[in-house]
Structures are given as structure tokens and as C-alpha cells.
PDB file of N, CA and C in Angstrom:
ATOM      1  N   UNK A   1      38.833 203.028-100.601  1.00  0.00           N
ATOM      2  CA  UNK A   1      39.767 204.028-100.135  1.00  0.00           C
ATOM      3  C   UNK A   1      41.051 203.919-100.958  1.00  0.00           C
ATOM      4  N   UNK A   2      41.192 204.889-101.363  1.00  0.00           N
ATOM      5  CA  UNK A   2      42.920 205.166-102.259  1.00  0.00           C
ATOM      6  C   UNK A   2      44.268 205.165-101.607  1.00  0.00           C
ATOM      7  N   UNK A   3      44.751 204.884-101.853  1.00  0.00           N
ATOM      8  CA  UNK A   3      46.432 204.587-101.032  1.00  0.00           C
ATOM      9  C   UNK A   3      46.902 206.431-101.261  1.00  0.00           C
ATOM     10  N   UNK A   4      47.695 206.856-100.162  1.00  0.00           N
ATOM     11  CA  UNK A   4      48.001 208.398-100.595  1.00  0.00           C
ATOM     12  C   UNK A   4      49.284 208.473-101.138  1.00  0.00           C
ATOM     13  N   UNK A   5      49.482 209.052-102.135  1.00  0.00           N
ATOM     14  CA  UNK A   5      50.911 209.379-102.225  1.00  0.00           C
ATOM     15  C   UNK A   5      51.578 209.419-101.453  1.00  0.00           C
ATOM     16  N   UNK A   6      53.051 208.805-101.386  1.00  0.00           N
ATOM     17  CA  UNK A   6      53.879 208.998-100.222  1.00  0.00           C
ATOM     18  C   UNK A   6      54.682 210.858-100.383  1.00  0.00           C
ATOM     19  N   UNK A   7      54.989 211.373 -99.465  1.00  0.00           N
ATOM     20  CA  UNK A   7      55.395 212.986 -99.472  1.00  0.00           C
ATOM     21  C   UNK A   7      56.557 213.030 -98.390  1.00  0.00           C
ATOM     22  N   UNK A   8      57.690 213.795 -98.770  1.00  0.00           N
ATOM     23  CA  UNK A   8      58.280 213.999 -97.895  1.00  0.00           C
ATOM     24  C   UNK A   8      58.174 215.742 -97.850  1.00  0.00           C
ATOM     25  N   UNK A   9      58.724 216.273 -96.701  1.00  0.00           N
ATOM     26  CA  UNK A   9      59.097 217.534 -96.317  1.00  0.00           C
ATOM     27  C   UNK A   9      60.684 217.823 -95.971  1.00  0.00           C
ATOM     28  N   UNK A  10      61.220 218.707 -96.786  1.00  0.00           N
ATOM     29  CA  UNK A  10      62.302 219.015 -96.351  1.00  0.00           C
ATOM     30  C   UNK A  10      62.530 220.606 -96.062  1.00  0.00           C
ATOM     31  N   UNK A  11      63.205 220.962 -95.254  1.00  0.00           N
ATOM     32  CA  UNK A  11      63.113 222.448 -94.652  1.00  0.00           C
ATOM     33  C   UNK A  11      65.175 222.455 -94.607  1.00  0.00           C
ATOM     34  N   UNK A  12      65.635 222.995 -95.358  1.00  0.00           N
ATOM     35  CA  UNK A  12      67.348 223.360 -95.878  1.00  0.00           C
ATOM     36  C   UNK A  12      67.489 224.855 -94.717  1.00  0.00           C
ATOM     37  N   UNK A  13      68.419 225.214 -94.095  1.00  0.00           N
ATOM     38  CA  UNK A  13      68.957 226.491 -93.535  1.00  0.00           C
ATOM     39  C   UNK A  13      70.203 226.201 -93.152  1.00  0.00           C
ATOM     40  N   UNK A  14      71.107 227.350 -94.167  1.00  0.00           N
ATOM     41  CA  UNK A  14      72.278 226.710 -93.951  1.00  0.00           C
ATOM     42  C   UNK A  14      73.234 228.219 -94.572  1.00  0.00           C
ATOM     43  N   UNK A  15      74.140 228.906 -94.242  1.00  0.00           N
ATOM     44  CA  UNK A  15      74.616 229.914 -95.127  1.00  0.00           C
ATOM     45  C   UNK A  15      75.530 229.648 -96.215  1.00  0.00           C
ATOM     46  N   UNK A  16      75.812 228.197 -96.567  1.00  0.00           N
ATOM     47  CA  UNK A  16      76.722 227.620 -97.551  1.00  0.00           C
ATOM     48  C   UNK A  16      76.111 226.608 -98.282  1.00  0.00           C
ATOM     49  N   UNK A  17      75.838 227.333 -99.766  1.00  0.00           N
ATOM     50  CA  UNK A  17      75.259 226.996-101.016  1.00  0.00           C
ATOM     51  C   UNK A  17      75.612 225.391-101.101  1.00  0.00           C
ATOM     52  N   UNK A  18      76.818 225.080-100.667  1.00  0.00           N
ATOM     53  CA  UNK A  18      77.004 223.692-101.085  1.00  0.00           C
ATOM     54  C   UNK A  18      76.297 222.292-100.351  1.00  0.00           C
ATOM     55  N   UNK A  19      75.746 223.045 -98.870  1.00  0.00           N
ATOM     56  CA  UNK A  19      74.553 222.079 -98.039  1.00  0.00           C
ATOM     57  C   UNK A  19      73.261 222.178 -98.500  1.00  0.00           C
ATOM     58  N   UNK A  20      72.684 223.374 -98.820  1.00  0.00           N
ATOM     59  CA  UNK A  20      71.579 223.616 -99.587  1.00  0.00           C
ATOM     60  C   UNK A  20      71.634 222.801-100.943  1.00  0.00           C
ATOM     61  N   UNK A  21      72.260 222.744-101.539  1.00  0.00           N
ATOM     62  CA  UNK A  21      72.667 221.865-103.130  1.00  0.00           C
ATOM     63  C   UNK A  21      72.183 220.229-102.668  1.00  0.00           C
ATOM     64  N   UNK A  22      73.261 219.951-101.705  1.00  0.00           N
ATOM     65  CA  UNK A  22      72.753 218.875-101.567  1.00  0.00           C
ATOM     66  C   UNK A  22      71.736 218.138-100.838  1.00  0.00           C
ATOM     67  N   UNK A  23      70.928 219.289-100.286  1.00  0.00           N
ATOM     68  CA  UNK A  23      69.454 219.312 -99.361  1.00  0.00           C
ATOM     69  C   UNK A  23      68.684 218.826-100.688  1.00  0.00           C
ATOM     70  N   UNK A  24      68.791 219.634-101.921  1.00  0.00           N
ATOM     71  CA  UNK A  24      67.871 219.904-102.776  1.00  0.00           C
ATOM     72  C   UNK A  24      68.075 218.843-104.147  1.00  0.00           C
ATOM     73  N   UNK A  25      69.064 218.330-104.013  1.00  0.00           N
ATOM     74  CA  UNK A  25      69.527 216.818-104.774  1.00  0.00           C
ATOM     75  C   UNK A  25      68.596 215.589-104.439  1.00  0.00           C
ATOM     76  N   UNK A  26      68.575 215.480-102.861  1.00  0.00           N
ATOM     77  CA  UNK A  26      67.884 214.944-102.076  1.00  0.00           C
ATOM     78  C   UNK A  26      66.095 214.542-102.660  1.00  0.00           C
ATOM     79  N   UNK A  27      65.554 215.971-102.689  1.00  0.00           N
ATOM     80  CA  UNK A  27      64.588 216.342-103.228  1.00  0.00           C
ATOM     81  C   UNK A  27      64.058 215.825-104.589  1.00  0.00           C
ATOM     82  N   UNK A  28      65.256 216.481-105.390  1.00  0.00           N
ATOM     83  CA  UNK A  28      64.940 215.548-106.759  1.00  0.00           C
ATOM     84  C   UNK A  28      64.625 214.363-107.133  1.00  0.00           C
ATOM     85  N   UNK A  29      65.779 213.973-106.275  1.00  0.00           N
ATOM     86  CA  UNK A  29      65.905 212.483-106.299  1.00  0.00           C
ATOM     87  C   UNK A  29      64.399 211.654-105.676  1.00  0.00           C
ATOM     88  N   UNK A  30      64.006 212.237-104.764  1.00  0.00           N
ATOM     89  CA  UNK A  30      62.478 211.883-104.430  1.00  0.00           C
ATOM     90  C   UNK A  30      61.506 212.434-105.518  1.00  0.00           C
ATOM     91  N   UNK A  31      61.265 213.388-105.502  1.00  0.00           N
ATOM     92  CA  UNK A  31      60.189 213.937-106.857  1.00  0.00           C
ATOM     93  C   UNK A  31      60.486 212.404-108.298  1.00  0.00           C
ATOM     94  N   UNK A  32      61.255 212.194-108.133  1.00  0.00           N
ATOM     95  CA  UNK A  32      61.504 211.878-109.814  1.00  0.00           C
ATOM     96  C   UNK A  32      61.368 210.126-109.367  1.00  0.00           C
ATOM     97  N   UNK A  33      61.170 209.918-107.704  1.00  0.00           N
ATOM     98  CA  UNK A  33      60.834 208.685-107.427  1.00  0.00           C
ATOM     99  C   UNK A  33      59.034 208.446-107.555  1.00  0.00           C
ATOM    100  N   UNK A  34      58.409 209.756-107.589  1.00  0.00           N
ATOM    101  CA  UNK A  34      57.374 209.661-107.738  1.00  0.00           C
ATOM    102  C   UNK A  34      56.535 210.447-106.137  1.00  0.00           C
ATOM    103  N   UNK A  35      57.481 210.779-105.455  1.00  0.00           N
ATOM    104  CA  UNK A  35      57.206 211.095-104.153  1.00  0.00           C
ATOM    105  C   UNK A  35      57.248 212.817-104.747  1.00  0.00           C
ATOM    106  N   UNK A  36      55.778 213.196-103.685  1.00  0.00           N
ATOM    107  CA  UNK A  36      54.962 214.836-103.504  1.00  0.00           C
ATOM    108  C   UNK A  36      55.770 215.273-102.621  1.00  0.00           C
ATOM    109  N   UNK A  37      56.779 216.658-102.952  1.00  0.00           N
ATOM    110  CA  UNK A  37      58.051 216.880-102.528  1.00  0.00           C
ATOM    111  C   UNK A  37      57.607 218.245-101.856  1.00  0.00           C
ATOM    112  N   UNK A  38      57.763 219.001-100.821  1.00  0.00           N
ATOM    113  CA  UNK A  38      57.911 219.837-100.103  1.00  0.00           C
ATOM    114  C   UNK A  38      59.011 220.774 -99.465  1.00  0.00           C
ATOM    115  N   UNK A  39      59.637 221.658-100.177  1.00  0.00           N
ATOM    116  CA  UNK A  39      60.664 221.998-100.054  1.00  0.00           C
ATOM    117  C   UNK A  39      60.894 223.773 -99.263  1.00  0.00           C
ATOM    118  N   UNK A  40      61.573 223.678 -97.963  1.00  0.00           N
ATOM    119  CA  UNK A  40      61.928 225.774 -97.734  1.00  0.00           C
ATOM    120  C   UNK A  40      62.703 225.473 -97.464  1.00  0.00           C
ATOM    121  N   UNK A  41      63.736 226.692 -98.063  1.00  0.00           N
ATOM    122  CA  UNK A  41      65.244 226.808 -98.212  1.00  0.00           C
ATOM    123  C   UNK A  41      65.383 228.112 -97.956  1.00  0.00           C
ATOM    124  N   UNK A  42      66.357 228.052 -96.648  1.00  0.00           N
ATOM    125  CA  UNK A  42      66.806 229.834 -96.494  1.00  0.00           C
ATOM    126  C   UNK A  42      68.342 229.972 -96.124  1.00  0.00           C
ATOM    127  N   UNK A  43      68.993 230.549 -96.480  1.00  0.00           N
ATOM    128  CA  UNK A  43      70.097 231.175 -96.347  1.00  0.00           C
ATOM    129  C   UNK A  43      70.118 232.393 -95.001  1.00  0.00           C
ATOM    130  N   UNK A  44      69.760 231.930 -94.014  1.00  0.00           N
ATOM    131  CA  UNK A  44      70.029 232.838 -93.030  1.00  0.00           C
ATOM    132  C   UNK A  44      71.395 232.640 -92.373  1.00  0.00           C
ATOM    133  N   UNK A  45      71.427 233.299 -91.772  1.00  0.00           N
ATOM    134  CA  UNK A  45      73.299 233.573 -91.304  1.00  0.00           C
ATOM    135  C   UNK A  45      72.575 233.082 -89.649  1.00  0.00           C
ATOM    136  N   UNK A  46      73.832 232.457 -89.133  1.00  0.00           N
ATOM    137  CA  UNK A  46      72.995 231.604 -87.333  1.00  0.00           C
ATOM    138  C   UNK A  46      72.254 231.178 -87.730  1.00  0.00           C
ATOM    139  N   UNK A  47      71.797 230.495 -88.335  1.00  0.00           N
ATOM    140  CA  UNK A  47      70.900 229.342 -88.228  1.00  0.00           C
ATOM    141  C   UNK A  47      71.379 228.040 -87.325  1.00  0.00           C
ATOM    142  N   UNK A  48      70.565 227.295 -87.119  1.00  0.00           N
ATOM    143  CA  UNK A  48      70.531 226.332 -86.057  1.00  0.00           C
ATOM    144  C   UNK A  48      69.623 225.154 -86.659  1.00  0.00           C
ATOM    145  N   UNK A  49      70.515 223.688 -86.553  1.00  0.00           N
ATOM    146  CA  UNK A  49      69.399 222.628 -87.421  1.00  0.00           C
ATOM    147  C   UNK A  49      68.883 222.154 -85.944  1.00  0.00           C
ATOM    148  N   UNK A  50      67.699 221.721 -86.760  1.00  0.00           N
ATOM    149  CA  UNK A  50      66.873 220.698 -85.194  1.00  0.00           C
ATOM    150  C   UNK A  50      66.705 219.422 -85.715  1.00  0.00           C
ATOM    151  N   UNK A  51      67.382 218.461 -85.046  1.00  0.00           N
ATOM    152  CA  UNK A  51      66.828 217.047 -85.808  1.00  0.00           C
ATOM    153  C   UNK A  51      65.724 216.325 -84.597  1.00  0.00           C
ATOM    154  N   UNK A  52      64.984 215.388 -84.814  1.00  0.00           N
ATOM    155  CA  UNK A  52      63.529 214.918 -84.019  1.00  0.00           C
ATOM    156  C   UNK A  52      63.914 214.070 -84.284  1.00  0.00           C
TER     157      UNK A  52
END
């Protein structure tokens, strides 16, 4: 049995480019660790974060 790539998911909603930027820094910074990166980004206006 093969070990799986480790993957994260990130989901950005935010109406100011400069939280999204650094949602997506985040990202890089994983991809380029070697981690299978998953990324949706929306600019909706009211948006609402949910943290778990």
C-alpha cells in the first residue's frame, strides 16, 4: 500500500483582495511544499466565514 499525498483544501470568500492574497499565499506555500492543493475563491459581497 502507498502512503497518499498529503492535500489540503482551502475555500477564500471575502470582498477584499488583500484576504484573498493572503488565502492564496497560503496555498503556494503548500503546493511548492509538495502538498495536492485545492483551492475556491469568491468575491461575494456578505459573505460569512465558518470555521469547524
Amino acid at each position: 500500500m502507498s502512503a497518499q499525498q498529503p492535500s489540503i483544501g482551502i475555500i477564500l470568500m471575502s470582498d477584499e483582495l488583500e484576504k484573498l492574497h493572503a488565502g492564496a499565499l497560503v496555498g503556494s506555500v503548500a503546493s511548492m511544499s509538495g502538498m495536492k492543493v485545492n483551492v475556491f475563491v469568491t468575491m461575494t459581497q456578505g459573505s460569512q466565514v465558518i470555521t469547524m
